[in-house]
Structures are given as C-alpha cells and as structure tokens.
C-alpha atoms as a PDB file:
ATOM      1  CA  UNK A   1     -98.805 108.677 -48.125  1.00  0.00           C
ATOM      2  CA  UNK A   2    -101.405 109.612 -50.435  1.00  0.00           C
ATOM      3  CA  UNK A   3    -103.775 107.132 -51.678  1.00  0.00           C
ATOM      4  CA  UNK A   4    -102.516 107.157 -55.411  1.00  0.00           C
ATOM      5  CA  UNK A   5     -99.000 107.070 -54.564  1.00  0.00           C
ATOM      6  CA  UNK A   6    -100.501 103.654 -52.442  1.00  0.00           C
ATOM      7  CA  UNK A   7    -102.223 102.791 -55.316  1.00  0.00           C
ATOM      8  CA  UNK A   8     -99.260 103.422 -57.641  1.00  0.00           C
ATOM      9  CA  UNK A   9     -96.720 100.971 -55.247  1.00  0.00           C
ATOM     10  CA  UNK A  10     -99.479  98.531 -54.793  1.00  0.00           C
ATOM     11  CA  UNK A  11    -100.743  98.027 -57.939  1.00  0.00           C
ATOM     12  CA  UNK A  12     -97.633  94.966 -59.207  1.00  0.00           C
ATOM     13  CA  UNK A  13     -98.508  93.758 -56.221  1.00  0.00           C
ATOM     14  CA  UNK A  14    -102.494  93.503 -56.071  1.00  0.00           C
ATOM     15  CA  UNK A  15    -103.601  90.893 -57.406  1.00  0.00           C
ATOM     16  CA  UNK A  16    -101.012  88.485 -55.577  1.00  0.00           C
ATOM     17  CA  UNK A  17    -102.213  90.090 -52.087  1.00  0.00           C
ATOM     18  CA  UNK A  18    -106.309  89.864 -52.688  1.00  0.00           C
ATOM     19  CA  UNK A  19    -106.676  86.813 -55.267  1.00  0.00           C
ATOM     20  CA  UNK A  20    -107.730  84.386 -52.271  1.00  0.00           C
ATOM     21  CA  UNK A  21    -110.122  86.608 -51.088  1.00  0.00           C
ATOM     22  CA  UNK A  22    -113.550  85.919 -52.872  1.00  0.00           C
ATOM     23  CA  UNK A  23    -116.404  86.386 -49.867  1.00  0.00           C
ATOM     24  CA  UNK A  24    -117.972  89.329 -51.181  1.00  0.00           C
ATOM     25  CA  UNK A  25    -118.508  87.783 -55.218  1.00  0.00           C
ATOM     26  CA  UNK A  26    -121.921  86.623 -54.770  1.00  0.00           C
ATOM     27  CA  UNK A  27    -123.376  89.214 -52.871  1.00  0.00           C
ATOM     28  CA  UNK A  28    -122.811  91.591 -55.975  1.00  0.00           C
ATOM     29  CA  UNK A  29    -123.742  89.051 -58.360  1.00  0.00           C
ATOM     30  CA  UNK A  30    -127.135  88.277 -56.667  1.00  0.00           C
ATOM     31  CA  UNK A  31    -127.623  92.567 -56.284  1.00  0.00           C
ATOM     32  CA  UNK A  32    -127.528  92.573 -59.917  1.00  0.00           C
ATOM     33  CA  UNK A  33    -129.663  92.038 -62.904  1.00  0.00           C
ATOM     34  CA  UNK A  34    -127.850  91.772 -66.659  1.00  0.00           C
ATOM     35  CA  UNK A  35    -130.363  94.907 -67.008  1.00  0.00           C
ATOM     36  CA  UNK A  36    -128.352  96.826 -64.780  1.00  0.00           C
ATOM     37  CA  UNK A  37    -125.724  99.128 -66.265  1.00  0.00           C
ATOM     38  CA  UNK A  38    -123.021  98.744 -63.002  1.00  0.00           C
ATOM     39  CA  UNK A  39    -120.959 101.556 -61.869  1.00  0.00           C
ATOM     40  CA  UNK A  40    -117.578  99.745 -59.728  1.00  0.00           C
ATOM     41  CA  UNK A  41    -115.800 102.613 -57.884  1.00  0.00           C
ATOM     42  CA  UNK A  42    -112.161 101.748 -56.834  1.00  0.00           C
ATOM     43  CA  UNK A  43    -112.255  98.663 -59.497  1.00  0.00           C
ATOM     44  CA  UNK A  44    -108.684  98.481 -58.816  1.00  0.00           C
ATOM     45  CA  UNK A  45    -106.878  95.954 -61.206  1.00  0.00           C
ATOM     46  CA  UNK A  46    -110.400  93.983 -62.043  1.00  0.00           C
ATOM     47  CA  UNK A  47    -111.197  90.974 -59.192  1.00  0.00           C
ATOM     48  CA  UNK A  48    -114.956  92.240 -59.023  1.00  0.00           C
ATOM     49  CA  UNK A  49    -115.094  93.097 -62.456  1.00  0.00           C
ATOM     50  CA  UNK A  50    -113.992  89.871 -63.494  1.00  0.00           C
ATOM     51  CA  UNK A  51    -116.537  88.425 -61.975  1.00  0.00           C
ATOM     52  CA  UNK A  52    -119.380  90.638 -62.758  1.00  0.00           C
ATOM     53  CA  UNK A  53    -118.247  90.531 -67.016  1.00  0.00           C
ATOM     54  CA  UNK A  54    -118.482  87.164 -66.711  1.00  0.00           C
ATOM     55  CA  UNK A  55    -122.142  86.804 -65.786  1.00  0.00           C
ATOM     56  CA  UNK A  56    -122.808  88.777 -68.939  1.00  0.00           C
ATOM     57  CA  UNK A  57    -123.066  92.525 -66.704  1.00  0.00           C
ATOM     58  CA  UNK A  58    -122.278  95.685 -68.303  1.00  0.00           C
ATOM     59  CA  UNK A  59    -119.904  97.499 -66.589  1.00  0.00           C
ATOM     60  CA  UNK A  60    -117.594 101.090 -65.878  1.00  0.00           C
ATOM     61  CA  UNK A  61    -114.408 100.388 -63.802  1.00  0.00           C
ATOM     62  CA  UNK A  62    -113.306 103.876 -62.271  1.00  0.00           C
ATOM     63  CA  UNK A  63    -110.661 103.866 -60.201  1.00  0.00           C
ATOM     64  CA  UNK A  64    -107.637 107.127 -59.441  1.00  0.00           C
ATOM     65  CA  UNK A  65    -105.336 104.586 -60.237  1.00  0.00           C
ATOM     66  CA  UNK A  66    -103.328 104.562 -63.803  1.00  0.00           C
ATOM     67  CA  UNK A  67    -101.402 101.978 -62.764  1.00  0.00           C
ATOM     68  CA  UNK A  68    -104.147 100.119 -61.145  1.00  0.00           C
ATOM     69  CA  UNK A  69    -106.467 100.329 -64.395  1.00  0.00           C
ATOM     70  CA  UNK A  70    -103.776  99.445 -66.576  1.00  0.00           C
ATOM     71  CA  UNK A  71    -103.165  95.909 -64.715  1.00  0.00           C
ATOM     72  CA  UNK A  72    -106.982  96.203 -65.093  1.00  0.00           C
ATOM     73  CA  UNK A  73    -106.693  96.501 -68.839  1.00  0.00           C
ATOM     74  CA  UNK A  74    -104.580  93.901 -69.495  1.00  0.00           C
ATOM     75  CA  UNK A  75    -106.441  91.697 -67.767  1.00  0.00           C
ATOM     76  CA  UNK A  76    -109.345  92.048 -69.099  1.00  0.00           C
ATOM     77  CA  UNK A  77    -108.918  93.134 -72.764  1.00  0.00           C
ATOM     78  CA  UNK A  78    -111.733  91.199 -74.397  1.00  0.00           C
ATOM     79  CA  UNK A  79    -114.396  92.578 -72.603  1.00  0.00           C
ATOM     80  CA  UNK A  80    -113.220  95.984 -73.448  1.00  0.00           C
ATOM     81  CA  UNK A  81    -112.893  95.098 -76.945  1.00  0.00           C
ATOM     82  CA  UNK A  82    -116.415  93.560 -76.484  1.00  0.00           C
ATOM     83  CA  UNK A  83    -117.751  96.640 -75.324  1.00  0.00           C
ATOM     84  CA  UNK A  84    -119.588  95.421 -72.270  1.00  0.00           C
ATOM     85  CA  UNK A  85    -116.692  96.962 -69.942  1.00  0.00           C
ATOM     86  CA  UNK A  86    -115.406 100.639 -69.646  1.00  0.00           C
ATOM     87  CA  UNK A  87    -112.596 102.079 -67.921  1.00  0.00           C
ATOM     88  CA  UNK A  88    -112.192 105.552 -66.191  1.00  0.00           C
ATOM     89  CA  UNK A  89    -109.825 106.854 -63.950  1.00  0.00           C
ATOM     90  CA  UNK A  90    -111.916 109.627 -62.347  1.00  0.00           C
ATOM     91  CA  UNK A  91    -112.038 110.609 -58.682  1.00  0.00           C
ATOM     92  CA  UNK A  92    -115.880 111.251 -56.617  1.00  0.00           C
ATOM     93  CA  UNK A  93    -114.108 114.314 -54.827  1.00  0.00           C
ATOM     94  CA  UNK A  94    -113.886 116.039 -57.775  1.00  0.00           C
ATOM     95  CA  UNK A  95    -117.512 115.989 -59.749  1.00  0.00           C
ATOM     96  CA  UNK A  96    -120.038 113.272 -61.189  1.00  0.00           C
ATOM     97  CA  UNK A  97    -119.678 110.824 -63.894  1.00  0.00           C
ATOM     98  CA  UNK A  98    -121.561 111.022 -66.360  1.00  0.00           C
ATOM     99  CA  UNK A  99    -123.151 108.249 -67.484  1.00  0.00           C
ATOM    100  CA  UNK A 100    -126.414 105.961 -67.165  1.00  0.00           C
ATOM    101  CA  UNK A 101    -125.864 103.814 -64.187  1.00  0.00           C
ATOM    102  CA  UNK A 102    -128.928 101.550 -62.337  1.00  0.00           C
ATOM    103  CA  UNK A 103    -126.217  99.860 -59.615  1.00  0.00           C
ATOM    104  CA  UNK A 104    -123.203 101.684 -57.832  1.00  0.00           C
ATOM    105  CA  UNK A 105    -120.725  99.253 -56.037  1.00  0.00           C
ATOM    106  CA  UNK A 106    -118.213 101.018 -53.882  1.00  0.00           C
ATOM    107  CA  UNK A 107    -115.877  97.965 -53.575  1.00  0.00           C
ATOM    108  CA  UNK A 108    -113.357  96.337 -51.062  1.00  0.00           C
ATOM    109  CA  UNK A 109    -113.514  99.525 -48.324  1.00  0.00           C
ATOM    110  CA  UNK A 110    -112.571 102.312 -50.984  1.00  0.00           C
ATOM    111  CA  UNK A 111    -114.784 104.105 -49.538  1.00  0.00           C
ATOM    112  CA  UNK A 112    -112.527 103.900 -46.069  1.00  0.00           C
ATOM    113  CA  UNK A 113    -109.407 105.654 -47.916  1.00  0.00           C
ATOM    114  CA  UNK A 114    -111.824 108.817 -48.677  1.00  0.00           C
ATOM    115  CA  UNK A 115    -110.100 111.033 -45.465  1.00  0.00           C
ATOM    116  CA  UNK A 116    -111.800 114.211 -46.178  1.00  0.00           C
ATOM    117  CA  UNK A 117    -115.080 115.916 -47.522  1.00  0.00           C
ATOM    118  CA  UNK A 118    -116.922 112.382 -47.241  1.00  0.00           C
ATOM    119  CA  UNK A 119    -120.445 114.450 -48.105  1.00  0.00           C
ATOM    120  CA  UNK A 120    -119.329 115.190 -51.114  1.00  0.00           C
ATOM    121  CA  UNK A 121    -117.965 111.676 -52.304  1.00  0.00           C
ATOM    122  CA  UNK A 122    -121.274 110.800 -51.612  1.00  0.00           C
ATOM    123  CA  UNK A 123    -123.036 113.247 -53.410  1.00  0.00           C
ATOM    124  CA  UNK A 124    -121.380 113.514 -56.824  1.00  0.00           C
ATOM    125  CA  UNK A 125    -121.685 109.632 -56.914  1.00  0.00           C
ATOM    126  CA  UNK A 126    -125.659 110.575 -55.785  1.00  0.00           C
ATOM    127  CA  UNK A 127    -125.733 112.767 -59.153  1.00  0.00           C
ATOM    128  CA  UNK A 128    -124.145 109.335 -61.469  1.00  0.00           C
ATOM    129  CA  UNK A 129    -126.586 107.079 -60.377  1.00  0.00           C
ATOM    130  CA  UNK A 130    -130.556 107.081 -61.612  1.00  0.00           C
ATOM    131  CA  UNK A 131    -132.993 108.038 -59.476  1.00  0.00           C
ATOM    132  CA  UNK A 132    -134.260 105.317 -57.360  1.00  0.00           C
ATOM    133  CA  UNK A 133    -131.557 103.107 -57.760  1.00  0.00           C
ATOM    134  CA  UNK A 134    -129.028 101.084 -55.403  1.00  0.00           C
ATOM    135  CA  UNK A 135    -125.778 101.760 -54.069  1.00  0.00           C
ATOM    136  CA  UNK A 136    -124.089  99.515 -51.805  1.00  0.00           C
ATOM    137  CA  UNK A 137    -120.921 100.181 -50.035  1.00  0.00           C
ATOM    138  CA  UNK A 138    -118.655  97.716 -48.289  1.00  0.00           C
ATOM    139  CA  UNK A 139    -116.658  99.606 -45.165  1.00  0.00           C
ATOM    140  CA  UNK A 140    -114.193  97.698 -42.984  1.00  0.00           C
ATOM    141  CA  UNK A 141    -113.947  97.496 -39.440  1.00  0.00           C
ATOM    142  CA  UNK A 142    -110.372  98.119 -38.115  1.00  0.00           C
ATOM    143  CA  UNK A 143    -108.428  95.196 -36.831  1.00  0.00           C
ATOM    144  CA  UNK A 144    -107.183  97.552 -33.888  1.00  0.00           C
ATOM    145  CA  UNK A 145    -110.544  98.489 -32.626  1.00  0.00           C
ATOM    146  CA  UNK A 146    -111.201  95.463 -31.917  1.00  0.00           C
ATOM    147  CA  UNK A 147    -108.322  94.001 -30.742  1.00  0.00           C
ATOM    148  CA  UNK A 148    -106.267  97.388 -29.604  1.00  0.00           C
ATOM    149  CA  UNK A 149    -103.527  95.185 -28.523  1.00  0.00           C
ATOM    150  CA  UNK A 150    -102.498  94.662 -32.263  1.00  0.00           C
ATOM    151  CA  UNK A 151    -102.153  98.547 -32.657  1.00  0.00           C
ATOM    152  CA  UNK A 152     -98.550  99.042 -33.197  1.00  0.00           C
ATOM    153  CA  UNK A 153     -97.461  95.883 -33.456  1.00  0.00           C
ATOM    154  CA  UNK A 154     -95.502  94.042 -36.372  1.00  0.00           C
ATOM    155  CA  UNK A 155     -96.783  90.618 -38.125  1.00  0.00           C
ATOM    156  CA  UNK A 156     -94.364  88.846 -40.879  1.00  0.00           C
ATOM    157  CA  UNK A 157     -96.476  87.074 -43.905  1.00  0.00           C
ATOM    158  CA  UNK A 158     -95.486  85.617 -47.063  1.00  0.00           C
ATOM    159  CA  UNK A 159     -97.549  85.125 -50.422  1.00  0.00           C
ATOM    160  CA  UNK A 160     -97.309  83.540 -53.861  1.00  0.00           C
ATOM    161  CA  UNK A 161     -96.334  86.178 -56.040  1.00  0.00           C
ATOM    162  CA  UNK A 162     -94.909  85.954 -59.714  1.00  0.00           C
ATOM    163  CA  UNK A 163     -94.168  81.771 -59.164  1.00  0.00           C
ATOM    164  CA  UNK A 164     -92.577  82.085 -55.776  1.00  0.00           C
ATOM    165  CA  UNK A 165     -92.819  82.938 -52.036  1.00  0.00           C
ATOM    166  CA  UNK A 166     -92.370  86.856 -51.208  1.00  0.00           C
ATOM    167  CA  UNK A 167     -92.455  87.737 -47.656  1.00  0.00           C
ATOM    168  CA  UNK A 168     -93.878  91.112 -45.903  1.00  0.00           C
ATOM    169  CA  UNK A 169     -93.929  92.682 -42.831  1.00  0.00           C
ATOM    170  CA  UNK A 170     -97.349  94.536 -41.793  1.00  0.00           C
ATOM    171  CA  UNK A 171     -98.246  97.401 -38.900  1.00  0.00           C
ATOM    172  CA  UNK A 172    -101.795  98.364 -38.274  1.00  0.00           C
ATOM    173  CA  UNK A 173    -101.624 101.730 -35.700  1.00  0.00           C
ATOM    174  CA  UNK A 174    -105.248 103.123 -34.722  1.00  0.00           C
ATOM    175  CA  UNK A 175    -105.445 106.839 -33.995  1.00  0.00           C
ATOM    176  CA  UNK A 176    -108.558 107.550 -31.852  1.00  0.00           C
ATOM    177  CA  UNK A 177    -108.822 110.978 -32.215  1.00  0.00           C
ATOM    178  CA  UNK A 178    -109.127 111.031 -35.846  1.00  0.00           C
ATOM    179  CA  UNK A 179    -110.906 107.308 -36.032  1.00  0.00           C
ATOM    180  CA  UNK A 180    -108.091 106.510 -39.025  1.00  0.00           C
ATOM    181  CA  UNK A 181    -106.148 103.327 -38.781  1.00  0.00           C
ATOM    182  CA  UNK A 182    -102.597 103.159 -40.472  1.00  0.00           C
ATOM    183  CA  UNK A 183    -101.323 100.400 -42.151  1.00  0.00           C
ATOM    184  CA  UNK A 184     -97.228 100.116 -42.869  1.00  0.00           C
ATOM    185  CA  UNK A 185     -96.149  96.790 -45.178  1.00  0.00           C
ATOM    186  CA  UNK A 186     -92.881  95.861 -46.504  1.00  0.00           C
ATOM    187  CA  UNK A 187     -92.778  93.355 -49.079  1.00  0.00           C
ATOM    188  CA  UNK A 188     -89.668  91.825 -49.924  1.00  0.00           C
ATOM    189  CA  UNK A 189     -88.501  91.044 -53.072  1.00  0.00           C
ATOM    190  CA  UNK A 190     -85.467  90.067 -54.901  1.00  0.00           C
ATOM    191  CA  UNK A 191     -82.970  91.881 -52.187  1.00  0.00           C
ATOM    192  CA  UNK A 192     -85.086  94.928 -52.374  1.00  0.00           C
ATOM    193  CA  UNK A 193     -87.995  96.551 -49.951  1.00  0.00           C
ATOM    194  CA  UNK A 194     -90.911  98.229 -51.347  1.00  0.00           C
ATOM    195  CA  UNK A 195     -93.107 100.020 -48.510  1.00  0.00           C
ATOM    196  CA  UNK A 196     -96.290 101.082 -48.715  1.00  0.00           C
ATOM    197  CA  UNK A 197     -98.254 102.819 -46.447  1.00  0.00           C
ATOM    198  CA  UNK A 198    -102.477 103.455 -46.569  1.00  0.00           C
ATOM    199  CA  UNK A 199    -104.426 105.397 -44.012  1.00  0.00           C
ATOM    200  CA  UNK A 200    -108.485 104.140 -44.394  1.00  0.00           C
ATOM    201  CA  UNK A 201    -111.203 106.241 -41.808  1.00  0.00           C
ATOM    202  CA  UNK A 202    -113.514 104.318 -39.572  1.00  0.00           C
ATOM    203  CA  UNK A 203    -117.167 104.838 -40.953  1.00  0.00           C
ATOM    204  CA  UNK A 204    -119.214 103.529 -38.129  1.00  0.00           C
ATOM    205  CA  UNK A 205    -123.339 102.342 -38.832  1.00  0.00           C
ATOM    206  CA  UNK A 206    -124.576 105.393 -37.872  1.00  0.00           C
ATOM    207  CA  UNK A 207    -121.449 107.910 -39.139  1.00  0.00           C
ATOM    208  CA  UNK A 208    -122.565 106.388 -42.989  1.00  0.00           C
ATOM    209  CA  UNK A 209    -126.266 106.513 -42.552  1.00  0.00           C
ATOM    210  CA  UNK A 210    -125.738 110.041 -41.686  1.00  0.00           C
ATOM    211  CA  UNK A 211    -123.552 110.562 -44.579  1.00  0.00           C
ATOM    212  CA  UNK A 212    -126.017 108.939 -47.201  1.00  0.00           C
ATOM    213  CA  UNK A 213    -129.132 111.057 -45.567  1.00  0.00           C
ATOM    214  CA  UNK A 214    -127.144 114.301 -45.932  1.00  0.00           C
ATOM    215  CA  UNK A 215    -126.033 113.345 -49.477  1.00  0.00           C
ATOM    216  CA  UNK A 216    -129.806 112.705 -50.750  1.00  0.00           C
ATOM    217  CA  UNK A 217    -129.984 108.552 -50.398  1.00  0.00           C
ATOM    218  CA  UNK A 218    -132.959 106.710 -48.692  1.00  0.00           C
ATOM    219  CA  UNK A 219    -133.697 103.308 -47.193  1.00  0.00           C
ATOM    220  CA  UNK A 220    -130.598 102.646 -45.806  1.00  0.00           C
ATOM    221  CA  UNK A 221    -129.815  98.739 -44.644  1.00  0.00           C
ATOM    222  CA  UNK A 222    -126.962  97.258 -43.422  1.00  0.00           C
ATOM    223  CA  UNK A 223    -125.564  93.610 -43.258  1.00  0.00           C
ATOM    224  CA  UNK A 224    -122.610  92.111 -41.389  1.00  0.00           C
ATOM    225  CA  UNK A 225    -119.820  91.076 -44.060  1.00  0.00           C
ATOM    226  CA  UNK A 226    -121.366  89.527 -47.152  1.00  0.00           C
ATOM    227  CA  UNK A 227    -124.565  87.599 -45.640  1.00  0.00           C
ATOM    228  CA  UNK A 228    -127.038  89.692 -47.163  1.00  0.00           C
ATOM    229  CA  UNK A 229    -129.236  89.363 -44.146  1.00  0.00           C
ATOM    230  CA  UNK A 230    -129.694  93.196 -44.220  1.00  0.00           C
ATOM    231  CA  UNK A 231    -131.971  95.111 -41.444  1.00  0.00           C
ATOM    232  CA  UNK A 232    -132.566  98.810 -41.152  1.00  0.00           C
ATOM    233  CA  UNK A 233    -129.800  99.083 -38.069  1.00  0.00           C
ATOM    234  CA  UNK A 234    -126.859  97.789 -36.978  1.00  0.00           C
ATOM    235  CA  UNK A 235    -125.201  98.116 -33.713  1.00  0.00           C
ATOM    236  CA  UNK A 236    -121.662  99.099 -33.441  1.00  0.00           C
ATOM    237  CA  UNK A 237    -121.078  96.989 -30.520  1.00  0.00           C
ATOM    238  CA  UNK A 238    -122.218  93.530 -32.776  1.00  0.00           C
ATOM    239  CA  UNK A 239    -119.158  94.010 -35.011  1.00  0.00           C
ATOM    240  CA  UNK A 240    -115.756  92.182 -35.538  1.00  0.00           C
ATOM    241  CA  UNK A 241    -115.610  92.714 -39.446  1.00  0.00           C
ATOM    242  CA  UNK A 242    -116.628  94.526 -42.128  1.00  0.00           C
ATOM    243  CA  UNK A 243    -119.640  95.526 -42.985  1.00  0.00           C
ATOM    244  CA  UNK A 244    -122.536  96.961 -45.909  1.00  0.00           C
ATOM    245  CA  UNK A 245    -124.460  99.430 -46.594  1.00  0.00           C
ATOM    246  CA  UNK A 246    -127.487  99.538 -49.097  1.00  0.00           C
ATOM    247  CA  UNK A 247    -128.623 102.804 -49.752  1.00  0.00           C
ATOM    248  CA  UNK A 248    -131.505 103.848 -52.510  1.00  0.00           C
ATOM    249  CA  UNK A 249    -130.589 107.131 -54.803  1.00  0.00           C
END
C-alpha cells in the first residue's frame, strides 16, 4: 500500500492510536530555542506541533498527507491564524522547501516509510535547512528483529476512539532481504473493517550515518530512544527500540 493511501485510511484514526504516546516531547523542546524557525517533516495531524506552538516556537508542518494536515488544521487553527504555524503538504523525494529553517525534525520514524532513493530525501531536506544547523531524525527499530518470533503473528488491541472502545487486530512480518517490516491492522468499527497496511525500512546506526555523510551532513550523534545521552556511535547489537540521530547541515 502506498504510504499516502496509509496516510489517507489512517488519518480519522491518528490521533486515537498515538495520543498516549508522549516520550519523545521534551527531547524536541529542549533541541530548540524560540529563535529557531522549526521545520517538522511528517507533522501528521499535529501531536509534536502542538507541543512545540505551545512553547511559543515558530513552526512549518509538511506532511504528503491532505487528509493528515487537514485533521492538523483543525486542530490547530489559532496558531495558523496567529501566524507562528505553517502548513505544507510537500514530499523530500521530490525537491527542497524553500524556506528559512535553523531546526529540521523528522518525526515519529517518517523517515522509516521513505522505501526508495533515501540519498535524496536526505539531500533536498540538506538544501531547506541553513548551513550549520541541526537535524535530528527519530528511526524505529522493528519489533520482529528483535523478537523474530512475533514476525507473522496476529495481536488483538482495543483503544478509546470517538467516546468508546474500538478494537484492532495487528501483524508485524519482517522481510530480511529487503530489511522492510510490514505492518497489517484492522480496526473495527461500527460493523465495518478498515485495513491498513504500512511498510517502514530498517535504517541501522551505521546505514543513516552513511546516508547523512553522502547527503552533505556532519557530526553525526546518536542516542537510544529519547534520553538525549547522545555519543558519536552506536552499536546495533545495544538496541531494543528506537533510536536518534543528530546530524549538523
């Protein structure tokens, strides 16, 4: 399935799925100064933004999403009317944005669901950022690589969505060969099924820092999850999460 038709079936259900999740908040907040002018690729429907507008940041949301960016909108209308947040659905495989950013955030393993021509991701977002300033990317670590015995196999869920209990079901597959894991989920809703499948590549420490290098970035650190204890490697073997990457334009 391609990652906006993904997008497009997740995006009602979004902020239902992720609005528990709140680990990575304060690294980004403590990476940025209310001089920065932020750049948040795959914004989605607005968790990190939220967060970010509300310590007073200045902001561009881009996401490929329309539907994602519109929940987005909603959501967070007075900022745009404030001017302090802008919205763009624009895609890093194509070109550059233009634009004056001192901090690029690639948020929440977006940066996983780019399958092909990686370099180049890398280096139009390279050409939207100032010279000599940050990007940091967060990159997950499939479930099934480290515990292959979940590869294939179904898990049943529920969440609080729209004032009541929906249920899902959930398959994570890893394919070796091309380092991609699948992930299959049904949620349930009202007597109907709505599936959605996403495909996100393994990036390991040293696939990225070979990326960034290629694409033109320097001083690359790492940290495990959101810590912010970052060092200049990080072994493949220490993970069992996800993981950053700080990178200097």
């Amino acid at each position: 399935m391609p990652a906006r038709e993904t997008w497009k079936r997740f995006s009602s259900y979004y902020d239902s799925y992720v609005k528990e999740f709140s680990a990575d908040l304060t690294l980004y907040g403590r990476s940025a100064t209310t001089k920065d002018r932020i750049l948040e690729v795959g914004c989605g429907s607005g968790r990190i933004l939220k967060y970010l507008l509300a310590g007073g940041h200045i902001v561009t949301g881009v996401d490929i999403s329309d539907e994602m960016l519109a929940v987005a909108r909603t959501k967070l209308a007075p900022f745009l009317q404030k001017g302090t947040l802008k919205l763009v659905n624009h895609d890093f495989d194509h070109g550059p944005l233009s634009g004056s950013y001192t901090l690029g955030l690639v948020t929440y393993f977006t940066f996983n669901y780019v399958l092909e021509h990686p370099e180049r991701f890398l280096k139009n977002l390279a050409d939207s950022l100032f010279v000599h300033h940050t990007l940091l990317i967060d990159l997950f670590y499939p479930k099934t690589l480290h515990s292959p015995d979940l590869s294939g196999q179904w898990t049943r869920d529920t969440m609080q969505h729209n004032g009541k209990q929906v249920p899902y079901t959930e398959k994570r597959s890893w394919n070796a060969k091309k380092e991609i894991e699948e992930r299959v989920q049904v949620f349930e809703e009202d007597g109907r099924k709505q599936e959605i499948v996403a495909q996100r590549r393994y990036y390991s420490p040293k696939r990225i820092s070979e990326l960034l290098a290629k694409a033109g970035y320097a001083d690359i650190a790492f940290c495990k999850g959101y810590d912010g204890l970052w060092s200049d490697t990080l072994s493949e073997g220490s993970l069992s999460g996800s993981f950053m990457v700080r990178a200097k334009r």
